[in-house]
Protein backbone atom coordinates (compact mmCIF):
# COMPACT_ATOMS: atom_id res chain seq x y z
CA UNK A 1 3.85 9.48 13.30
CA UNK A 2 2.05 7.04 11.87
CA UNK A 3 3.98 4.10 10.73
CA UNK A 4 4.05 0.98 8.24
CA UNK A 5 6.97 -0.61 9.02
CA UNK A 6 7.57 -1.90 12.66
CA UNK A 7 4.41 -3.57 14.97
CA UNK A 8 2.11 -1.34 16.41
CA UNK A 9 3.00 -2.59 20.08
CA UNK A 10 6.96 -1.54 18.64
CA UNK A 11 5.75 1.74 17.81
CA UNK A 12 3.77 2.37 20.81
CA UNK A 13 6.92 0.94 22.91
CA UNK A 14 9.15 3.74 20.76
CA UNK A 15 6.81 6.69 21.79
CA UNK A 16 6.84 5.65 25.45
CA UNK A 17 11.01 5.70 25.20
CA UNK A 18 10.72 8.43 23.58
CA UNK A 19 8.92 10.49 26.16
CA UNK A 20 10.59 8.41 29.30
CA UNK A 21 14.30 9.76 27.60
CA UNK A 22 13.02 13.11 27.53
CA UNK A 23 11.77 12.84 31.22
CA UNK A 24 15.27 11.64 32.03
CA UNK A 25 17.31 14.12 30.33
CA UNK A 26 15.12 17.20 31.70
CA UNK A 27 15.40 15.74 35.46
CA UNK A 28 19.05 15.23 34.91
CA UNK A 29 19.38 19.04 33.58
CA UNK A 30 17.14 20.93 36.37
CA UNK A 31 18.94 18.49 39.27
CA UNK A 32 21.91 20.88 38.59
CA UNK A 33 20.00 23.76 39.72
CA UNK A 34 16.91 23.26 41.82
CA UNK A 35 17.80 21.31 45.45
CA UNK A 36 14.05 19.76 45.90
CA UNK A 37 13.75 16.13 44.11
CA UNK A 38 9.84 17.20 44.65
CA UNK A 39 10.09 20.33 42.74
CA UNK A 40 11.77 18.35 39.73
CA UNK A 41 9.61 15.54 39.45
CA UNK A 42 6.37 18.45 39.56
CA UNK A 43 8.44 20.25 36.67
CA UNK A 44 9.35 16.79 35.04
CA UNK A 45 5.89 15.04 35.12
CA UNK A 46 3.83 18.55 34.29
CA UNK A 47 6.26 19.25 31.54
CA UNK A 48 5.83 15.06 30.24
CA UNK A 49 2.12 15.24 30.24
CA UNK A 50 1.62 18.69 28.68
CA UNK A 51 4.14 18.68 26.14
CA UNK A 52 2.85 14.89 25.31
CA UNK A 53 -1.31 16.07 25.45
CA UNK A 54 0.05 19.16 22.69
CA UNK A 55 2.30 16.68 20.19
CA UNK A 56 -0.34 14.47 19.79
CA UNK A 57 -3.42 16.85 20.13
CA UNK A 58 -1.78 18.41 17.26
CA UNK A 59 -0.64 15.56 14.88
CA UNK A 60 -3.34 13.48 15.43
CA UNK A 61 -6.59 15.57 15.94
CA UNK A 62 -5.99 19.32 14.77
CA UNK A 63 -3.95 18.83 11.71
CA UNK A 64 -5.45 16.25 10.33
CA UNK A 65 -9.22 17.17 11.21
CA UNK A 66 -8.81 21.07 10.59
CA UNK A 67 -5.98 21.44 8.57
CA UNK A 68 -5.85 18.88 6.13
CA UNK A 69 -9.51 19.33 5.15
CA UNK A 70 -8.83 22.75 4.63
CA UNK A 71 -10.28 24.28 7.80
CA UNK A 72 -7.07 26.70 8.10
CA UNK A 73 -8.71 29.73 10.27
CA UNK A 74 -10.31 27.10 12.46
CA UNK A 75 -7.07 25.56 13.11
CA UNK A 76 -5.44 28.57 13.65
CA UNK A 77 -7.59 28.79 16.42
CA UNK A 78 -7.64 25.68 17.88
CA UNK A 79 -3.73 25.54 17.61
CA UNK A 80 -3.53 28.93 20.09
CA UNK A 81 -6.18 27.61 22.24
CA UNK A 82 -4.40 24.77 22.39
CA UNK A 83 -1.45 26.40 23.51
CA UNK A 84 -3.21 28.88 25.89
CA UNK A 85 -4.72 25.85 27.82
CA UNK A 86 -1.50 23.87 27.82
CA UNK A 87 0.38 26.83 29.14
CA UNK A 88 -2.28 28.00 32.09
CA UNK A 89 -2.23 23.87 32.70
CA UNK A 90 1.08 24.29 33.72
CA UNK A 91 1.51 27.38 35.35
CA UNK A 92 -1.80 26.16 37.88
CA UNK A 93 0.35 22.62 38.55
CA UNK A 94 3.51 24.50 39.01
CA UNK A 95 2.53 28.14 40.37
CA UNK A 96 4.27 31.13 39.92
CA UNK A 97 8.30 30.61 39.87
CA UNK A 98 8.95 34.04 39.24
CA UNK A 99 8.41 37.32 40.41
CA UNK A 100 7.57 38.15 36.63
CA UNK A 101 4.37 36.97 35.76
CA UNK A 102 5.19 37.53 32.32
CA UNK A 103 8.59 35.85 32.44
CA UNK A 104 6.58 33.01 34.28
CA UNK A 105 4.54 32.23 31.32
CA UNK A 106 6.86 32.15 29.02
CA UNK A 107 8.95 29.94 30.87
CA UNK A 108 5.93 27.38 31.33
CA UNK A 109 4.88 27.76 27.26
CA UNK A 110 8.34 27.47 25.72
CA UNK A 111 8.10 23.70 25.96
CA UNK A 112 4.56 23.72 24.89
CA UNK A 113 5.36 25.96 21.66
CA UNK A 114 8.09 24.00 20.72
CA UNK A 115 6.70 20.41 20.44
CA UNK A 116 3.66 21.75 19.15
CA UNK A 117 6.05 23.62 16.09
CA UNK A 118 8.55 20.19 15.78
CA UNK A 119 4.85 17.86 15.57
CA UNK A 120 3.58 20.76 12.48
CA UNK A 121 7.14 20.56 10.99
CA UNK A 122 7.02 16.54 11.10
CA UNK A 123 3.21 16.20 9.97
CA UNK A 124 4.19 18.30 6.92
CA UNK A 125 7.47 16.47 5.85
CA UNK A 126 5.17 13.08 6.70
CA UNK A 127 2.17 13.93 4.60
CA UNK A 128 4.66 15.37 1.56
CA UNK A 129 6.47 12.23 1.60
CA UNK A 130 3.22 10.06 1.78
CA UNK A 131 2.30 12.68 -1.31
CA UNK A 132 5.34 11.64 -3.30
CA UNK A 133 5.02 7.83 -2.38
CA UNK A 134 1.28 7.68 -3.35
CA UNK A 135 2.73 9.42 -6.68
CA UNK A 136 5.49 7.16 -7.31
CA UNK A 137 3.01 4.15 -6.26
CA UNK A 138 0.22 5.97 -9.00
CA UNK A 139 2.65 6.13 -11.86
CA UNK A 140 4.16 2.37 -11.30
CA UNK A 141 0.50 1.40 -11.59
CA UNK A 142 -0.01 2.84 -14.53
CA UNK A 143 2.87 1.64 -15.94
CA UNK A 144 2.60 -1.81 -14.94
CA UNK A 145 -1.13 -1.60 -16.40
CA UNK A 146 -0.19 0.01 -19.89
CA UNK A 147 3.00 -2.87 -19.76
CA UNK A 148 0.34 -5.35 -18.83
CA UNK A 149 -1.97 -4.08 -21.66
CA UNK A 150 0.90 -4.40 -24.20
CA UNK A 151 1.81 -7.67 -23.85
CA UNK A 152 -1.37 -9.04 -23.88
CA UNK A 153 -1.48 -7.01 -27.36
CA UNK A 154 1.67 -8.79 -28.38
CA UNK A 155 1.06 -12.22 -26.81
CA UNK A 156 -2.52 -13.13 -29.15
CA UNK A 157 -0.89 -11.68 -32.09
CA UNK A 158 2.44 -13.45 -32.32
CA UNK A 159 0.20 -16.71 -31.63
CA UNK A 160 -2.63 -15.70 -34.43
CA UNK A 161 0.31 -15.31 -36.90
CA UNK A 162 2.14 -18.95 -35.69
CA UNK A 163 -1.14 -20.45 -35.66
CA UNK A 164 -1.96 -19.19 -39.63
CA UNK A 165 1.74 -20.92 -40.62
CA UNK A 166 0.89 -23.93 -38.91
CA UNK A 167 -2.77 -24.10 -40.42
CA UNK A 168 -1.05 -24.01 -43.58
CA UNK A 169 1.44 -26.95 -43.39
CA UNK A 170 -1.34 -28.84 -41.65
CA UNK A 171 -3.40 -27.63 -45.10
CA UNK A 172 -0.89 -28.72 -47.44
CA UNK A 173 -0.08 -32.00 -45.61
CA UNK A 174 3.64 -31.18 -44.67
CA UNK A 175 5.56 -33.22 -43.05
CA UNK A 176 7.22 -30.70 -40.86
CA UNK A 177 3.92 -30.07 -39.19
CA UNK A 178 4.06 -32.11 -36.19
CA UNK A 179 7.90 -31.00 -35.28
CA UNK A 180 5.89 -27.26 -35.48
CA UNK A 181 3.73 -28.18 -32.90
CA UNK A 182 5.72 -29.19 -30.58
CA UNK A 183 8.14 -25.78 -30.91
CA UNK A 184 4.90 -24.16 -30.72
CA UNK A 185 4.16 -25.75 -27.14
CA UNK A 186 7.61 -25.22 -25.97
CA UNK A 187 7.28 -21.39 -26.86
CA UNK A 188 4.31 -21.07 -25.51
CA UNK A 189 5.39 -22.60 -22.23
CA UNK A 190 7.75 -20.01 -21.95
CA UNK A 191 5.51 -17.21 -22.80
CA UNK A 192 3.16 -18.46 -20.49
CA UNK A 193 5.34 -19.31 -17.44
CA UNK A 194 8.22 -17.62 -17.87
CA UNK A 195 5.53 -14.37 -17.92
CA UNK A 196 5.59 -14.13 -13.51
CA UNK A 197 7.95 -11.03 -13.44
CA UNK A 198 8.79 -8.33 -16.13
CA UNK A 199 12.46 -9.43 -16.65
CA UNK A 200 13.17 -13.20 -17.08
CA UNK A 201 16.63 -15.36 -18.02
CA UNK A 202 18.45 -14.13 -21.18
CA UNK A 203 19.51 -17.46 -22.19
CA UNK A 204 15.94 -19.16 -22.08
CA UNK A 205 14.75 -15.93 -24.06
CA UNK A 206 17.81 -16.96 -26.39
CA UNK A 207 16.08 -20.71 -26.02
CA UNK A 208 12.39 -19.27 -27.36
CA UNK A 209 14.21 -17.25 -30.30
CA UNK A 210 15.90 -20.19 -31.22
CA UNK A 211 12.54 -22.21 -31.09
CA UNK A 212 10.80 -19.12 -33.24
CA UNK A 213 13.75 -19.64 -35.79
CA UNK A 214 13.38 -23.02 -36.23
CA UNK A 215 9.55 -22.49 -36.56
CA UNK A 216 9.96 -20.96 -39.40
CA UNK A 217 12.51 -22.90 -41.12
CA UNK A 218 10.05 -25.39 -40.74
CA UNK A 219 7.61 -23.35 -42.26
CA UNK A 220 8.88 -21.83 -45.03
CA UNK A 221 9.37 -23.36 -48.69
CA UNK A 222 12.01 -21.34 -49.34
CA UNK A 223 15.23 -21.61 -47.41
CA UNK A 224 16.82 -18.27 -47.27
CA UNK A 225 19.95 -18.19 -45.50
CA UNK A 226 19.27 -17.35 -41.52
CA UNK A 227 22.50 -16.71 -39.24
CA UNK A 228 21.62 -16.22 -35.72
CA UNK A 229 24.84 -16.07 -33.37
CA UNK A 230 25.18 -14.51 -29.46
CA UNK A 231 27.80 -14.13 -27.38
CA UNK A 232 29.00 -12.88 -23.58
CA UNK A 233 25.66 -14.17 -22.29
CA UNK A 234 25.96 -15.24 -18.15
CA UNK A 235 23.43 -16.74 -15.97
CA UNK A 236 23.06 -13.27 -14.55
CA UNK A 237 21.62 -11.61 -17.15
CA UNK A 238 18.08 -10.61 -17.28
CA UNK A 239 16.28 -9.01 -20.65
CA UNK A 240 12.19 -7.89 -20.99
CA UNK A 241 10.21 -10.73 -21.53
CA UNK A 242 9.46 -11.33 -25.60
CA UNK A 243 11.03 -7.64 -25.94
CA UNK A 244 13.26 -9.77 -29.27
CA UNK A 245 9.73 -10.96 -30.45
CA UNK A 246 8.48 -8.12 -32.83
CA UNK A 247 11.75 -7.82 -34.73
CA UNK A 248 11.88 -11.41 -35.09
CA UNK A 249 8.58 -11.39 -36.65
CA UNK A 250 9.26 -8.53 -38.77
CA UNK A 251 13.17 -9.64 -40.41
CA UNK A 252 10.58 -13.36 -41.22
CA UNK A 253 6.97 -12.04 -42.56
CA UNK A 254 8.44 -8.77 -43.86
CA UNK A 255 11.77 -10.19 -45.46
CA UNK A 256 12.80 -11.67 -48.72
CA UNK A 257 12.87 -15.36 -47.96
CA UNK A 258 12.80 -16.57 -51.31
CA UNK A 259 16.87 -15.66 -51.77
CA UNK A 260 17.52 -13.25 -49.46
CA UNK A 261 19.28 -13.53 -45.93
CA UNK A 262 18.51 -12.93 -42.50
CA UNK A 263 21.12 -12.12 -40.08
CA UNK A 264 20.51 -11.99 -36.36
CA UNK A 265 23.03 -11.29 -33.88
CA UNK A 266 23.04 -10.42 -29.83
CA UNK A 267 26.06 -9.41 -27.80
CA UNK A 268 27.04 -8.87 -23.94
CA UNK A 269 29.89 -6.50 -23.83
CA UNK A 270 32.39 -6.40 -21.23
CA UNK A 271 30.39 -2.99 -19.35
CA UNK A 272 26.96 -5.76 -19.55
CA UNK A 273 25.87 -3.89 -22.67
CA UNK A 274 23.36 -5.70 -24.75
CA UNK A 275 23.35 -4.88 -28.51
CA UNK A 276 20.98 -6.60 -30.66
CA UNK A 277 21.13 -6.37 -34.48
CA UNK A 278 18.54 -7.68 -36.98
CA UNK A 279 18.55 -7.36 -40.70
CA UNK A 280 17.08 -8.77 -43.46
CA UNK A 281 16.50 -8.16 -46.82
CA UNK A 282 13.15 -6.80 -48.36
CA UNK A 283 11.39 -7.42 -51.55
CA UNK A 284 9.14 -4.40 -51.36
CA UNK A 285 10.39 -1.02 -49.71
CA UNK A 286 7.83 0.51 -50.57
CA UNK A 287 5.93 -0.19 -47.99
CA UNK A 288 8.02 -0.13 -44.70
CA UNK A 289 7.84 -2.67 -42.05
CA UNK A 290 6.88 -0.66 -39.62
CA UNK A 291 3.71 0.05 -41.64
CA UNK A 292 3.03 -3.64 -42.25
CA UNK A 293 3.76 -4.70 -38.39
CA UNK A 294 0.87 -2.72 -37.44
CA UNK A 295 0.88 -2.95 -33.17
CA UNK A 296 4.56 -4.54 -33.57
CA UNK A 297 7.26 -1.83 -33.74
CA UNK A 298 5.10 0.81 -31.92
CA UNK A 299 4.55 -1.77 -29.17
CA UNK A 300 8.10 -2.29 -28.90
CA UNK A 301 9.23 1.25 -29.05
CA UNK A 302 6.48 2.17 -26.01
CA UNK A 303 7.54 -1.20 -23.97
CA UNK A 304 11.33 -0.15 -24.12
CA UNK A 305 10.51 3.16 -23.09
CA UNK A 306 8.74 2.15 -19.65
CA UNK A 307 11.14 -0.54 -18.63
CA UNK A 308 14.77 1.05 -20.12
CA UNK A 309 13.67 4.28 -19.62
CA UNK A 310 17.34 6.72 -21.02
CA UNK A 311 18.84 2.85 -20.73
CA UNK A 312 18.43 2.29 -24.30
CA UNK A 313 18.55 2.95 -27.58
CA UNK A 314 16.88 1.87 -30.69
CA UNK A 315 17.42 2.66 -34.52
CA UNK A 316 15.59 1.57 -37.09
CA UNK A 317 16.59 1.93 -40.69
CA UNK A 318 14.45 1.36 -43.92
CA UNK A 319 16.65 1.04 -47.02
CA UNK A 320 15.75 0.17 -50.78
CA UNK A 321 16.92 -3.28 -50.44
CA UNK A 322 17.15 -4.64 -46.79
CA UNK A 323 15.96 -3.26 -43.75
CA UNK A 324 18.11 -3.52 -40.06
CA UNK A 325 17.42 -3.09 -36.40
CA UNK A 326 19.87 -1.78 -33.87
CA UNK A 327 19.23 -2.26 -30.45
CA UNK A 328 21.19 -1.42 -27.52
CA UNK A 329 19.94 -2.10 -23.64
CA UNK A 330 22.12 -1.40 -20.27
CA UNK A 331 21.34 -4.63 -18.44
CA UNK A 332 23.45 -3.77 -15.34
């Protein structure tokens, strides 16, 4: 009975309803029957306090004092105390109404019994709810910690590997250096402040792997041929933040960018399908990428699995010559 979600003065104003309807409804039923408005309002009033004193006697004291802490033969014997009081309570205010004394009791316990068996049944449902919401609550937390623990993984080393390429032009006196910088700063403004939820806009995560691109255009001697091309992309969608980061990383550090190609591509299909596909070609296979990205592709694989959990799927192929990513994510 306890509850989260209205006031406390709402909740207390509920119970009183509560008990007042009940009141109601029993003097309207036994005003059929019995002719004395004073023998109703004895029957209604004892019948109000008594079953009242046993509902929350039982919910609030027994149950969770005896029961809970695994006192079950004590509360066994509170509960028929309980009961035995309640009941004697009632026949004393109302006396005997039969010539049965037996019949009498069990007239006078009935309602006593039967709140104190609907507060049991509704203190058991509550507490296995509150069970399976502390539960769900638990295993959010954790995954929200290991999510928070990953990108903090992935955040220091996309930035230690920018920072190296940047050292390097600044080394060798490039000119392209400064324009670096500044896609740097716009990257990391949208690592840093786009990073308040775990899903942000599609198009400015399109906007930071455009930036990342260019980056390394800048970077590189080289020029091997890059193609990067989306399509079906609307205001509404939402992706992972940086989930596009590690294969980014990979297709540039890992590929053959003396004259090979990279080809990136992301789509929206009409059922808000998102397929991503990455390939570029290798000089060494060897050695696979996934053994050179070190936390990258495992990172990826575990981050994907906590936020698009059975929402997605991932292949990842290793060939002599090139190696390709296939992504697909159910955004809606």
């Amino acid at each position: 009975m306890k509850n989260t979600v209205i006031s406390r003065p709402a909740f207390y104003a509920l119970h009183v309803l509560f008990w007042f309807c009940y009141g109601a409804i029993l003097f309207a039923s036994l005003s059929s029957w019995i002719d004395s408005p004073l023998e109703i309002w004895k029957i209604v009033i004892s019948d109000v306090l008594t079953s009242s004193a046993i509902t929350y006697l039982n919910y609030y004291l027994l149950l969770p004092r005896l029961y809970a802490k695994g006192k079950h033969l004590s509360y066994v014997i509170a509960s028929l105390a309980l009961v035995i009081v309640i009941v004697l309570l009632r026949v004393n205010m109302l006396g005997m109404s039969h010539q049965s004394i037996a019949y009498t009791y069990f007239i006078r316990s009935v309602p006593a019994i039967g709140f104190y068996l609907v507060t049991t049944v509704v203190w058991f449902f509550a507490n296995l709810i509150k069970a399976q919401r502390n539960e769900i609550e638990l295993r959010n937390s954790q995954l929200a910690s290991e999510l928070k623990f990953l990108k903090l993984q992935l955040s220091p080393h996309f930035l230690f590997n920018t920072l190296n390429n940047i050292y390097s032009m600044a080394y060798f006196k490039e000119n392209n250096t400064a324009p670096a910088i500044m896609k740097l700063s716009e990257m990391m403004r949208h690592m840093l402040y786009e990073d308040q939820g775990k899903f942000v806009s599609l198009s400015r995560e399109i906007t930071f792997m455009e930036n990342f691109i260019e980056l390394w255009r800048l970077k590189l001697d080289e020029k091997p041929k890059i193609f990067f091309t989306y399509e079906g992309v609307k205001d509404r969608h939402r992706i992972a933040h940086l989930i596009f980061l590690v294969f980014l990383e990979n297709a540039f550090k890992h590929g053959n960018t003396i004259d090979g190609t990279i080809d990136i591509k992301l789509t929206i299909d009409a059922d808000d399908r998102l397929h991503f596909y990455s390939r570029n070609d290798v000089i060494d296979a060897r050695k696979t990428a996934e053994e050179e990205s070190g936390v990258g592709l495992s990172n990826v694989k575990k981050r994907l699995n906590l936020i698009y959990p059975g929402k997605h799927e991932l292949t990842l192929d290793q060939h002599a010559t090139y190696f390709e990513v296939k992504l697909t994510i159910e955004l809606g």
